[in-house]
Every structure is written in C-alpha cells, then in structure tokens.
N, C-alpha and C. Protein backbone atom coordinates (compact mmCIF):
# COMPACT_ATOMS: atom_id res chain seq x y z
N UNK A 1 -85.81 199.16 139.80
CA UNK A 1 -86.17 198.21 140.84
C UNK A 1 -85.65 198.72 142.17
N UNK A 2 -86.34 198.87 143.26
CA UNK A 2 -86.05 199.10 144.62
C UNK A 2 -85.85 198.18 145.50
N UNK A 3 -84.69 197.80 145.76
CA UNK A 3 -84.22 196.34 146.49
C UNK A 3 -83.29 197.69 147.68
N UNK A 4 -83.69 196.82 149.26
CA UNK A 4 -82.89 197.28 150.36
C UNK A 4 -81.47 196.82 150.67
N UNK A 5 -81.02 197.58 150.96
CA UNK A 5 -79.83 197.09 151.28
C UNK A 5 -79.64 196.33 152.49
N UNK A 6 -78.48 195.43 152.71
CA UNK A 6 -78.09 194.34 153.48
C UNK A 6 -79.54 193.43 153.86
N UNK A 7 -80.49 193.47 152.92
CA UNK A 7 -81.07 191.92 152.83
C UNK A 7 -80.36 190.73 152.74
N UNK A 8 -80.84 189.89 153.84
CA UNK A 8 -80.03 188.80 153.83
C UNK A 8 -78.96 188.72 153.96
N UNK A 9 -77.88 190.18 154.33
CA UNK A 9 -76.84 189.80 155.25
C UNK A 9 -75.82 190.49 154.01
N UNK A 10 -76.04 190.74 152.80
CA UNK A 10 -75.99 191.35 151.41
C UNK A 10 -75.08 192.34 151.73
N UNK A 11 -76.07 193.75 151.99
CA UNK A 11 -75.20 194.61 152.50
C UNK A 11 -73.99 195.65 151.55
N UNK A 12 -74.55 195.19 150.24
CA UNK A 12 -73.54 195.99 149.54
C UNK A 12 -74.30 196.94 148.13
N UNK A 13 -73.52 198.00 147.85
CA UNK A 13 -74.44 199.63 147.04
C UNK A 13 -74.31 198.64 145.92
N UNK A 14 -73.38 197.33 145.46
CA UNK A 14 -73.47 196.93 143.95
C UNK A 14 -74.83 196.21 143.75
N UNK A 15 -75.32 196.45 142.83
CA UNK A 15 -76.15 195.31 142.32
C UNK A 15 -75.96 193.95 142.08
N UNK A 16 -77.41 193.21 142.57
CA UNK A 16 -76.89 191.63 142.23
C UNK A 16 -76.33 191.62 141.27
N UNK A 17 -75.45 190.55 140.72
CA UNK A 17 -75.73 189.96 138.92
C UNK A 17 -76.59 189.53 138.81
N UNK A 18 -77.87 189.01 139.21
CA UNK A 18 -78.73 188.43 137.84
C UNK A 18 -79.40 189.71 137.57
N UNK A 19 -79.20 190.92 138.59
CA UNK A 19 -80.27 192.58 137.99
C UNK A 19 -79.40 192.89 136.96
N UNK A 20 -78.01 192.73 136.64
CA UNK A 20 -77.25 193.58 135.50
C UNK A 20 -77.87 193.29 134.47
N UNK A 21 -77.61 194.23 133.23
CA UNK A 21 -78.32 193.78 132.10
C UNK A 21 -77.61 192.36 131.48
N UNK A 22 -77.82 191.00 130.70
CA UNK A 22 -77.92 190.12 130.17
C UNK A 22 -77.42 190.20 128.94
N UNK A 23 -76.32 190.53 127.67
CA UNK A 23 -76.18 190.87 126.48
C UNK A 23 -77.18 189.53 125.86
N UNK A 24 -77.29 187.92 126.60
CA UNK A 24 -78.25 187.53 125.75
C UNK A 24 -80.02 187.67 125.38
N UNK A 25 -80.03 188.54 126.76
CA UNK A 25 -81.92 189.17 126.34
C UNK A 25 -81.96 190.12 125.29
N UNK A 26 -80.55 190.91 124.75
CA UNK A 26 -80.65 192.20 123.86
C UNK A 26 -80.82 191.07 122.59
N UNK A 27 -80.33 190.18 122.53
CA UNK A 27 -80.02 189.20 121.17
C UNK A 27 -81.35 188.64 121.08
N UNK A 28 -82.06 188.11 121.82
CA UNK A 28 -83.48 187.57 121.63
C UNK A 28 -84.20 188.29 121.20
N UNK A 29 -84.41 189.58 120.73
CA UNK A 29 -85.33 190.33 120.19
C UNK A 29 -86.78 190.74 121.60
N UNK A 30 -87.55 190.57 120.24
CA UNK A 30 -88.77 191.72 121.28
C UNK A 30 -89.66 190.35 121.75
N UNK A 31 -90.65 190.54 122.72
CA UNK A 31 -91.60 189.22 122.86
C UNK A 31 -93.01 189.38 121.49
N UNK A 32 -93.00 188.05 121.76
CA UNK A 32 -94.24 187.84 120.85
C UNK A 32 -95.17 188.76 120.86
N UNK A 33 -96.07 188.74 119.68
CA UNK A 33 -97.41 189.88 120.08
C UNK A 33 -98.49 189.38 120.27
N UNK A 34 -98.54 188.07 120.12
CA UNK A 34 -99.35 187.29 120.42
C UNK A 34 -100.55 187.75 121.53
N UNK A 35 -101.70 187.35 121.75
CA UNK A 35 -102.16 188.08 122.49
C UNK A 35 -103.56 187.13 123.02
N UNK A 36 -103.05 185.74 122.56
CA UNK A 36 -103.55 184.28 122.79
C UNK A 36 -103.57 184.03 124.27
N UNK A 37 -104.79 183.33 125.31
CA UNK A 37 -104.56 182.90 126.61
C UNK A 37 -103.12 182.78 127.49
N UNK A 38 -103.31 183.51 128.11
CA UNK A 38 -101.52 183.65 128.97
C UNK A 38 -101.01 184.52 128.41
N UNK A 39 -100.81 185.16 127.27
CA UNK A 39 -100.17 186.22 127.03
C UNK A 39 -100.57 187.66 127.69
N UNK A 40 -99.43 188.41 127.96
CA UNK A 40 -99.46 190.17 127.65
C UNK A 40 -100.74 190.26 127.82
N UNK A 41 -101.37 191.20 128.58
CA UNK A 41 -102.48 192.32 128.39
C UNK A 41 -103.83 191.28 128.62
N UNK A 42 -103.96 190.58 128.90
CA UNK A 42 -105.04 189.25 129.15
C UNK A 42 -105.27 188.31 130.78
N UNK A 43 -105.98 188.75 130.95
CA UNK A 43 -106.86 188.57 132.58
C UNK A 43 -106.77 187.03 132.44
N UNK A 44 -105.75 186.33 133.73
CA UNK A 44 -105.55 185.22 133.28
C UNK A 44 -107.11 184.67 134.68
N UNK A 45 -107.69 184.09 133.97
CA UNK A 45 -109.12 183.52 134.74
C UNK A 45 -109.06 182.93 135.92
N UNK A 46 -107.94 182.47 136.19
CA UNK A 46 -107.46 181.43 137.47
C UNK A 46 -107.17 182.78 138.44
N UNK A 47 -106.81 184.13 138.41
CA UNK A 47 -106.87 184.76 139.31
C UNK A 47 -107.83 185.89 139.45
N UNK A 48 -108.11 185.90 140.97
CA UNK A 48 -109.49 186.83 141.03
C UNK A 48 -108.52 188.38 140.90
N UNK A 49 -109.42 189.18 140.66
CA UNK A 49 -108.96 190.36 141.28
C UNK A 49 -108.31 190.80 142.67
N UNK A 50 -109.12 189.94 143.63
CA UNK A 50 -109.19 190.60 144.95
C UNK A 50 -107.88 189.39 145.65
N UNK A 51 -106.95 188.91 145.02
CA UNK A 51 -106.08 188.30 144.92
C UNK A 51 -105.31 188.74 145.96
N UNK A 52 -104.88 189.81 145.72
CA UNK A 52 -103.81 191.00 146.51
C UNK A 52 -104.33 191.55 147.51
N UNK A 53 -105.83 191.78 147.77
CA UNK A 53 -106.34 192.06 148.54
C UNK A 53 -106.24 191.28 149.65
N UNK A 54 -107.56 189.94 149.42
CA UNK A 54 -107.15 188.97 150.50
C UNK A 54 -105.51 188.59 151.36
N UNK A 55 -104.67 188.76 150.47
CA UNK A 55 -103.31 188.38 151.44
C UNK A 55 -102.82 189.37 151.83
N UNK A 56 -103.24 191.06 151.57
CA UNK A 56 -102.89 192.13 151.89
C UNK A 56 -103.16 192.18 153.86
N UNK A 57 -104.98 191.83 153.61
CA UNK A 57 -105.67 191.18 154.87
C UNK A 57 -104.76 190.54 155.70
N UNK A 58 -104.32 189.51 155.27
CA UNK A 58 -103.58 188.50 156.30
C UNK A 58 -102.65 189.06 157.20
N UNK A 59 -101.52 190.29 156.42
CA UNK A 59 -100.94 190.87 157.05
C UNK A 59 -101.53 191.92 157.44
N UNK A 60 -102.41 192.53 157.53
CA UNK A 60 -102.71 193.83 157.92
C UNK A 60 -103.39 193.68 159.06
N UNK A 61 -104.40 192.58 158.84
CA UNK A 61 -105.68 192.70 160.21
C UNK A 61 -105.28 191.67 161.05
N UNK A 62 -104.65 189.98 160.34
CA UNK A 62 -104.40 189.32 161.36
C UNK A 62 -103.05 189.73 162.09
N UNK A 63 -101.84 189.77 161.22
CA UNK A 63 -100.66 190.19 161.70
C UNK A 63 -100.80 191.32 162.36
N UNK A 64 -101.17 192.27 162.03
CA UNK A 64 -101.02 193.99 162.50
C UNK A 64 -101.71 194.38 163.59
N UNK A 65 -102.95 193.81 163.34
CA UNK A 65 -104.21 194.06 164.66
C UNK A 65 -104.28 193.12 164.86
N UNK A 66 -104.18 192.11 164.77
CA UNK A 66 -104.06 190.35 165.94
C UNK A 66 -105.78 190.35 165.61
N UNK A 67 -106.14 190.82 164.42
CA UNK A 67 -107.56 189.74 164.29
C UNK A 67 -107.88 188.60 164.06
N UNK A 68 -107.50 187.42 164.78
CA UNK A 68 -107.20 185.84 164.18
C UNK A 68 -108.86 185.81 164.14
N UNK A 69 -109.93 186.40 164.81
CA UNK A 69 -111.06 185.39 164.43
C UNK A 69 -111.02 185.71 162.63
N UNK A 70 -110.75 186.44 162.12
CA UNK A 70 -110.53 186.49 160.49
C UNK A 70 -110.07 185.49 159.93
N UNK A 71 -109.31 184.52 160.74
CA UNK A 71 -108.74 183.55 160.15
C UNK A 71 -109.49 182.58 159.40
N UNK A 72 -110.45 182.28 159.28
CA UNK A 72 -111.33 181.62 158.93
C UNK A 72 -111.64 181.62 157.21
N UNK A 73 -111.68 183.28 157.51
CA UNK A 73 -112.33 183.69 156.21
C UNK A 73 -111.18 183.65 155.26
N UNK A 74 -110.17 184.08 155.46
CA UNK A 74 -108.72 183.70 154.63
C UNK A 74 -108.40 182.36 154.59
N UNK A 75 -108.50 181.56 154.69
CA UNK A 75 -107.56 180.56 154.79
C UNK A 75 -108.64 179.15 154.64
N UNK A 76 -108.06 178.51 153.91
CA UNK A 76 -108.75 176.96 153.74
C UNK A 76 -108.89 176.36 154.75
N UNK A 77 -109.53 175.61 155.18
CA UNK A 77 -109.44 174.31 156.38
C UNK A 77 -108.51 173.57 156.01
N UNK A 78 -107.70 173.28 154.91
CA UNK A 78 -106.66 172.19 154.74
C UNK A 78 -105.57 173.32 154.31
N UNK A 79 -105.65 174.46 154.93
CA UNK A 79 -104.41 175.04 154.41
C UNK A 79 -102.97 174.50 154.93
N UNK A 80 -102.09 174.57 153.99
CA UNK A 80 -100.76 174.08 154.48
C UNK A 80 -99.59 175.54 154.55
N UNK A 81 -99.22 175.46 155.70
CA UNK A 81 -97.81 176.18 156.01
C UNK A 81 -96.86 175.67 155.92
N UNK A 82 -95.89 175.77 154.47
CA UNK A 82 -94.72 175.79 154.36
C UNK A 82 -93.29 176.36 155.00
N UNK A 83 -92.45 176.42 155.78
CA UNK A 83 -91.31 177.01 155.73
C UNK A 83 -90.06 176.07 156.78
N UNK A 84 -89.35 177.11 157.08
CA UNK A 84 -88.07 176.33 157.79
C UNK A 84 -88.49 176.54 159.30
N UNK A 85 -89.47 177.11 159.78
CA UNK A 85 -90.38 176.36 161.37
C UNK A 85 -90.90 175.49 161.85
N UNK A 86 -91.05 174.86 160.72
CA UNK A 86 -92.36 173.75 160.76
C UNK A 86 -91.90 172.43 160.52
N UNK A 87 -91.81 171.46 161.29
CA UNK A 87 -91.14 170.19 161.11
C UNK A 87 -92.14 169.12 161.06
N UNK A 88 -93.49 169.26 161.21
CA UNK A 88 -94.36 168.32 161.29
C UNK A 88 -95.57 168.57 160.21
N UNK A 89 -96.72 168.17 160.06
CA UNK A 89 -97.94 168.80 158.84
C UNK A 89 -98.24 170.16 160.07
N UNK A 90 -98.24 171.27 159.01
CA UNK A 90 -99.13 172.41 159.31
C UNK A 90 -99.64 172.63 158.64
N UNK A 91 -100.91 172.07 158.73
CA UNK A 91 -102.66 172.39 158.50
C UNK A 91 -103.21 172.67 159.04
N UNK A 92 -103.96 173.43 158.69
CA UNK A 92 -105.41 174.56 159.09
C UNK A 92 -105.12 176.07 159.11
N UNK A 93 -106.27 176.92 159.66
CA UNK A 93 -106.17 177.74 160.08
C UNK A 93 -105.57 177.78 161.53
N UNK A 94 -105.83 176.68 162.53
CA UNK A 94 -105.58 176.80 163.66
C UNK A 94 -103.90 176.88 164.03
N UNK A 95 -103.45 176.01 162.88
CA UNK A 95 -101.78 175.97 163.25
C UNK A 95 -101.61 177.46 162.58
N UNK A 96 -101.67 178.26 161.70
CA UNK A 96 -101.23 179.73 161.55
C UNK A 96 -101.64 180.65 162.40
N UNK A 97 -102.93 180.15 162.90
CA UNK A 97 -102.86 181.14 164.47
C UNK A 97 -102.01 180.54 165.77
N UNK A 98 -101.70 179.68 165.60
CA UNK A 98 -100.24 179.08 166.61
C UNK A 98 -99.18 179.75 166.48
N UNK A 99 -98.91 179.80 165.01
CA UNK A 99 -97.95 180.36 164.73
C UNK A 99 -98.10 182.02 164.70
N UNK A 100 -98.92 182.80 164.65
CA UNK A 100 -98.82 184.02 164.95
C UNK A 100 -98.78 184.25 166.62
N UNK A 101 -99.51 183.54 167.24
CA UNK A 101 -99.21 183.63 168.74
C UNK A 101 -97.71 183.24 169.48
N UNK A 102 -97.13 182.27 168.66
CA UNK A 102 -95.47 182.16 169.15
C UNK A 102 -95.05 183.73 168.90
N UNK A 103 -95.09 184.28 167.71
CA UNK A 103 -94.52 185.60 167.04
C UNK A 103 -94.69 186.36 168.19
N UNK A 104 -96.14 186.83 167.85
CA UNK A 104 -96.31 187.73 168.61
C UNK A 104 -96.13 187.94 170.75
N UNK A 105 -95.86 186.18 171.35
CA UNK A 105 -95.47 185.97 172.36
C UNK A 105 -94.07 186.77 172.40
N UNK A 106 -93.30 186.39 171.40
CA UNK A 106 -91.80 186.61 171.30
C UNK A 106 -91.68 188.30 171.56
N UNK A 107 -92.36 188.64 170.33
CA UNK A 107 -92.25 189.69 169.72
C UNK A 107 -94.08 190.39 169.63
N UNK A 108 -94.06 191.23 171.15
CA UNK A 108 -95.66 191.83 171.51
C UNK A 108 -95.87 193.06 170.71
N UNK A 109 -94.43 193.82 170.50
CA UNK A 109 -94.84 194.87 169.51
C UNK A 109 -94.98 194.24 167.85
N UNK A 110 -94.92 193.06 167.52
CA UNK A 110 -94.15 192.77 166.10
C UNK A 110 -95.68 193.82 165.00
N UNK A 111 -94.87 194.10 163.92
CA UNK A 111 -95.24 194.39 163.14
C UNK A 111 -94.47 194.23 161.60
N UNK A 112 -95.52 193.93 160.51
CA UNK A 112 -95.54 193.36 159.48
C UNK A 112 -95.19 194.55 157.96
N UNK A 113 -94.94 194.75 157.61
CA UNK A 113 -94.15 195.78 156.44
C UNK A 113 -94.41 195.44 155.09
N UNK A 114 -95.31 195.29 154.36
CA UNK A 114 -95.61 194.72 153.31
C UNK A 114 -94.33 195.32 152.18
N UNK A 115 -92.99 195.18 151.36
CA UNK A 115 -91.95 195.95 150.51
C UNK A 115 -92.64 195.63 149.50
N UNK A 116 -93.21 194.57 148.92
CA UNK A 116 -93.69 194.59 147.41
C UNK A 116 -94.92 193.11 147.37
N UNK A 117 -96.00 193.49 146.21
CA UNK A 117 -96.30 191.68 146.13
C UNK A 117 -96.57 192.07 144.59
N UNK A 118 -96.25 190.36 144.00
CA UNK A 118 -96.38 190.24 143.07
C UNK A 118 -97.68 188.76 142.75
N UNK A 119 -99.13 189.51 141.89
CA UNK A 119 -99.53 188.64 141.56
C UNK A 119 -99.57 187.84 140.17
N UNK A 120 -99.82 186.55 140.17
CA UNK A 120 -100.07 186.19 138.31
C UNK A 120 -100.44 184.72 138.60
N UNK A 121 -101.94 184.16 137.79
CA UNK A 121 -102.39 183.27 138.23
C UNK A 121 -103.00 183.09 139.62
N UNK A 122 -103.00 181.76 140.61
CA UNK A 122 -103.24 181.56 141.51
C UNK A 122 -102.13 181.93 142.57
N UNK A 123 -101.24 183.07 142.29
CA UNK A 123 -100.21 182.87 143.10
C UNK A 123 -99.92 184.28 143.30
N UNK A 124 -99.74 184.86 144.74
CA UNK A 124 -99.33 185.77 145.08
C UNK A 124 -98.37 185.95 146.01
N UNK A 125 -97.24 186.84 146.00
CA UNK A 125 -95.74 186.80 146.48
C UNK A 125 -95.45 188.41 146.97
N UNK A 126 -95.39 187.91 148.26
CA UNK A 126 -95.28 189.10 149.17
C UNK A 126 -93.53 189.20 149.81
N UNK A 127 -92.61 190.25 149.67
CA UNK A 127 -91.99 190.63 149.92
C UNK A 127 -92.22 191.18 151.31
N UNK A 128 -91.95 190.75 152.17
CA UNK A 128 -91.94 191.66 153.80
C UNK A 128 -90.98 191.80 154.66
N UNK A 129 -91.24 193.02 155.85
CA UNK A 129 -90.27 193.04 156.68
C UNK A 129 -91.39 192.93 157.84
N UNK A 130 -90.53 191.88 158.77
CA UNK A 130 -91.53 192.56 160.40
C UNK A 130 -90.09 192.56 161.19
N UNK A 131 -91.02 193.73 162.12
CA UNK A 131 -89.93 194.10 163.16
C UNK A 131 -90.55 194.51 163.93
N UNK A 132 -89.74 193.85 165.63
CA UNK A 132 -90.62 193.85 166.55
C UNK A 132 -89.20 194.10 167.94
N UNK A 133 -89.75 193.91 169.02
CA UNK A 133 -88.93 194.03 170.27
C UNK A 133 -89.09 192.83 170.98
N UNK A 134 -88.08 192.06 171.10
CA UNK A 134 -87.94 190.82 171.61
C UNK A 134 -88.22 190.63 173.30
N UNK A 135 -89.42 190.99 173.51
CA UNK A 135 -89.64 190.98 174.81
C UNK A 135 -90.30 189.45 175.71
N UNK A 136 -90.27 188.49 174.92
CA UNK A 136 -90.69 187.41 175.39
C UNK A 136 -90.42 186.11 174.70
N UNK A 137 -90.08 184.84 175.37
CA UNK A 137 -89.62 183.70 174.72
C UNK A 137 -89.64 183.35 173.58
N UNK A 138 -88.62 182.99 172.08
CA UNK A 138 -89.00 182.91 171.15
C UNK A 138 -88.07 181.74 170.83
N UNK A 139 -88.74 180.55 170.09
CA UNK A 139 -87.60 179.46 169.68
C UNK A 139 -86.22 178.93 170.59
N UNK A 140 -87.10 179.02 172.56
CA UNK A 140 -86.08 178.78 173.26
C UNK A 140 -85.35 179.66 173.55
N UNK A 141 -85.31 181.18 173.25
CA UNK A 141 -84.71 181.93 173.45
C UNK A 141 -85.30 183.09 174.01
N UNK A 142 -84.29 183.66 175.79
CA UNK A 142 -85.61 184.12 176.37
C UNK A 142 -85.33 185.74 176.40
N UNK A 143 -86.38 186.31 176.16
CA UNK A 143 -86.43 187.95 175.99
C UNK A 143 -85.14 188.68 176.12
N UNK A 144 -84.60 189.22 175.00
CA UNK A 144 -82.88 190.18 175.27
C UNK A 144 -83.33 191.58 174.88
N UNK A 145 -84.68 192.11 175.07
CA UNK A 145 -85.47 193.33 174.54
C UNK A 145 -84.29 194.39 173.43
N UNK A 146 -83.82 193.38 172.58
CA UNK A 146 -83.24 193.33 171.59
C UNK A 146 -84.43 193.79 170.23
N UNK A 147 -84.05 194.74 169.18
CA UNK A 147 -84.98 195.25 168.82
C UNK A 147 -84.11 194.27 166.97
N UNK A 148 -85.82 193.70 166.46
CA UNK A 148 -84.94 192.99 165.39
C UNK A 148 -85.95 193.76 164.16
N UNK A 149 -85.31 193.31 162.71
CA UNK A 149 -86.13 193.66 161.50
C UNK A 149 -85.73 192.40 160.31
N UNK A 150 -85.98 191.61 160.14
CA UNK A 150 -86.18 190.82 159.28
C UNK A 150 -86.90 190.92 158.21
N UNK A 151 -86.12 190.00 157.15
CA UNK A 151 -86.65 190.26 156.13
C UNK A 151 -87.08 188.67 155.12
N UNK A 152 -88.70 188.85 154.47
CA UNK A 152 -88.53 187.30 154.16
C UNK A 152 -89.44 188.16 152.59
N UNK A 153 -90.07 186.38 152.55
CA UNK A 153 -90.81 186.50 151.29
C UNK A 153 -91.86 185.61 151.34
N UNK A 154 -93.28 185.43 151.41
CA UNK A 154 -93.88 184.09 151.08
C UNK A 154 -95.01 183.83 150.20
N UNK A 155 -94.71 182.86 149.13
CA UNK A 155 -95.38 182.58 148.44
C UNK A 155 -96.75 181.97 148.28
N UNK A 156 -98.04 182.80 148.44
CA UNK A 156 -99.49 182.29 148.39
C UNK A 156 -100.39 181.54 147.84
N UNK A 157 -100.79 180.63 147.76
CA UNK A 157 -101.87 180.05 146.98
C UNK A 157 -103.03 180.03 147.14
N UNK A 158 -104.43 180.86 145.88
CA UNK A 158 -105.26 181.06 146.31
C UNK A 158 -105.82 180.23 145.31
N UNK A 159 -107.61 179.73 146.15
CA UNK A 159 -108.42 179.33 144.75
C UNK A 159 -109.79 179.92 145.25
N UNK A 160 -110.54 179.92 144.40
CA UNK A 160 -111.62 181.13 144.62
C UNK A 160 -111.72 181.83 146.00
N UNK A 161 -110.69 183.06 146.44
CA UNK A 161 -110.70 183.78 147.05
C UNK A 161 -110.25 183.22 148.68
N UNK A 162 -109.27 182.13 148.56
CA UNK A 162 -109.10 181.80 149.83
C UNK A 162 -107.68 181.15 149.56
N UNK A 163 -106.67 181.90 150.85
CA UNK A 163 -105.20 181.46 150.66
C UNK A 163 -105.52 179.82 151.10
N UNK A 164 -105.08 178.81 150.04
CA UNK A 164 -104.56 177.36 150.38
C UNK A 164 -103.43 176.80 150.31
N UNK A 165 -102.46 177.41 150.45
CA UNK A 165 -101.03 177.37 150.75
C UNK A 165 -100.03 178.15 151.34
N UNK A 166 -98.94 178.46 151.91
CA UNK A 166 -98.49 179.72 151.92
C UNK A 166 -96.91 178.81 152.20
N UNK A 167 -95.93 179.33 151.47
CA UNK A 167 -94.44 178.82 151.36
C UNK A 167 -93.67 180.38 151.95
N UNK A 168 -92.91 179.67 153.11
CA UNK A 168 -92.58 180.81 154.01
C UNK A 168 -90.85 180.71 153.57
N UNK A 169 -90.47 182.00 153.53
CA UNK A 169 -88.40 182.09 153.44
C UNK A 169 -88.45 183.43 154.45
N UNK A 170 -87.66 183.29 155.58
CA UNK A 170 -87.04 183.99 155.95
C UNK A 170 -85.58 184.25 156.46
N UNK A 171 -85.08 185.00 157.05
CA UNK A 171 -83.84 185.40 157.24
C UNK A 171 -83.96 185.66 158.96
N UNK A 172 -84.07 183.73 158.88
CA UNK A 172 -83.68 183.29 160.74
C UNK A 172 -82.07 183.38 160.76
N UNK A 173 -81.07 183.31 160.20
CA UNK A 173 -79.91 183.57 160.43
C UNK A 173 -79.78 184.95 161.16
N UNK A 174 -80.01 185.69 160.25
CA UNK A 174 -80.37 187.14 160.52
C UNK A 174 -80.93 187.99 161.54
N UNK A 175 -82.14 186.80 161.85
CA UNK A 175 -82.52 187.61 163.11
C UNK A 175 -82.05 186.74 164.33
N UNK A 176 -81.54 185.28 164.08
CA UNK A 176 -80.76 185.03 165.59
C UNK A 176 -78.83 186.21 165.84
N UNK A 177 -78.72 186.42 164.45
CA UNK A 177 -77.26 187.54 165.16
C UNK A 177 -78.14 188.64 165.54
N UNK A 178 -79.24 189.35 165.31
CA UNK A 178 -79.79 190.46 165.69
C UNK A 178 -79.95 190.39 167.25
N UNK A 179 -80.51 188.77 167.57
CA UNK A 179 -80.43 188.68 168.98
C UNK A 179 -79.47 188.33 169.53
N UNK A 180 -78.52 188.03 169.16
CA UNK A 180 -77.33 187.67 170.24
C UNK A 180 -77.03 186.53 170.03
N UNK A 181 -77.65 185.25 169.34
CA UNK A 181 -77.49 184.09 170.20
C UNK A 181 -77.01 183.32 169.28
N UNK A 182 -76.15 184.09 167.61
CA UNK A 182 -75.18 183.23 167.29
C UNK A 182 -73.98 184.80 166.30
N UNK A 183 -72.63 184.46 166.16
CA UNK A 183 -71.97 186.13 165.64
C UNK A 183 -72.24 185.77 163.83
N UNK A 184 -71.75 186.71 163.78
CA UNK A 184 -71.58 186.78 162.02
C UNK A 184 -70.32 185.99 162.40
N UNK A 185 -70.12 185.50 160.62
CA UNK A 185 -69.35 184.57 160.33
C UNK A 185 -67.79 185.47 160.46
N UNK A 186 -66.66 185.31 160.67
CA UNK A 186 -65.15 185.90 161.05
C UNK A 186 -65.28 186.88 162.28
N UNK A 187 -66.83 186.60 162.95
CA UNK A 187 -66.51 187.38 164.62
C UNK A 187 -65.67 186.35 165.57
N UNK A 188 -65.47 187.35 166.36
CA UNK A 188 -64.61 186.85 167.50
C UNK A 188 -64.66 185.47 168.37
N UNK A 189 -63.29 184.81 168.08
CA UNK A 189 -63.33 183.51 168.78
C UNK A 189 -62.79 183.31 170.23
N UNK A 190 -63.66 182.31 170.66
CA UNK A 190 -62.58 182.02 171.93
C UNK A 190 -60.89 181.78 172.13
N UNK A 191 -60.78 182.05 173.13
CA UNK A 191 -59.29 181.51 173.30
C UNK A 191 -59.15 179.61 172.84
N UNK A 192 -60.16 179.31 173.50
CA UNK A 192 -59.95 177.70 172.73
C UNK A 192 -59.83 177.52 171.83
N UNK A 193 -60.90 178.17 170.91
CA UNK A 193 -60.86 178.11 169.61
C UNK A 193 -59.17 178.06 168.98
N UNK A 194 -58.49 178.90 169.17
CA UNK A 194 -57.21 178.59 168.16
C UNK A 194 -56.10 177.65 168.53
C-alpha cells in the first residue's frame, strides 16, 4: 500500500496500526468461495463501468481546465454536496460550480492530483491532493501567495452514470497552518499567554 507521508499532519516513516498485520484475520481462515451475487470475481450490476471514469472527469476537465459548462452532464440536478464548507442545503450543479469558483478565486493556479480511487457498487472514492498558490481571497482570508498542498478524500454517488452525491473530508486544519492564519499545536505563545 502507498500512503504519503505527513497526511493529515501524520508525518511519521511508522505505519498506521490498523495497516499492521491483525493475528485475528490469520485465525479466520480463507474467504468463502462462494461466488453467489456480491461475491469475489462478479460485476456487481448497480455499478457501470464508466464509474471511475465519470468522476475521473470531474476532476480533470472541471477542476483542472475549469470546464464547468460540463457540469451538467456529471452531476444530478438534485445533487447534494456534503462536507465541512457547507452550512446550508448544497444542491445542484450550480452550488458545485460556486464552489469551484471560491477555490479557484482563492487559489487561480489550483490544481487537482487524483492519489488513488476506489470503486464498488454505486460508490466511488477518490483520494486527492490539490495544490495551488494562494493568490486571492479564500474563507475571509486575503491572498499570503503562500503556496499550499492538501490532502482530502470524497466519497461519490452515482446512479446510471451521473454523480448524485459527493461527501467531501479535507485537511482545512492543514491548509489554514500552510497559510499562516492559525500555528501547529505546542508553537509559540504570546507573552500573555503564560
């Protein structure tokens, strides 16, 4: 498995624990051979092929080349945006092109890094990095041409060939110390402070 280092602030050559090996998976034996709906080696029907494709799109042409009129074709009319930005309903296509235009306001170079996706069923899970140059207002915070790389993950929902969900995690901690505008935890305090 190829995991980066200091994701999420991590930062260390050991491996997680839950990657070490488990002595209780050696005790469970082998998996079934079963080879019944949902199992091993069997095209589960609820996902298309072009699964990976379509959300490959999202980041490549809308994120990468700022093709939002594409937006359309990806994305449901009742799609919902999940994550820790969003405090009110985000539905549609129109609020994810809002939200790529804050980004890319912030961040004019940003670009999108696809590290891994994983599909199965209606659900596809993209591992990413974007990194961009903070050259313009972002979340109240105004241009420190501070150069950031973040790292998230978000989880897709497709049904015949169109994302209708998307559950966003990223590492805003992460990229507000990248900009300045809060320290890592045991940096330097004021004189008041003690």
């Amino acid at each position: 498995m190829h995991c980066k280092q200091g994701v999420l602030g991590v930062g260390s050559d050991e491996p997680h624990p839950c990657l070490l090996p488990n002595p209780i998976f050696r005790e469970a034996g082998t998996i079934s051979e079963d080879t019944g709906p949902g199992h091993l080696g069997e095209e589960d029907p609820r996902m298309s092929p072009d699964n990976k494709s379509i959300v490959r799109r999202l980041y490549q042409d809308v994120w990468n080349k700022r093709k939002l009129e594409i937006m359309s074709e990806l994305l449901s009319p009742s799609h919902a945006l999940h994550g820790p930005l969003y405090t009110g309903p985000a539905i549609g296509p129109e609020v994810y092109k809002g939200q790529v235009a804050i980004f890319v306001a912030g961040f004019p170079d940003l670009r999108f890094e696809i590290e891994d996706t994983v599909a199965e069923a209606d659900k596809v899970v993209v591992c990413w990095t974007f990194s961009g140059t903070h050259r313009g207002e972002f979340m109240g915070v105004p241009a420190t041409s501070k150069r950031v790389s973040v790292d998230g993950i978000t989880i897709h929902v497709l049904s015949k060939g169109i994302i209708m969900d998307s559950y966003v995690s990223l590492d805003m901690w992460g990229m507000m110390q990248q900009l300045g505008v809060i320290t890592a935890p045991g940096g330097p305090k004021s004189a008041s402070a003690r």
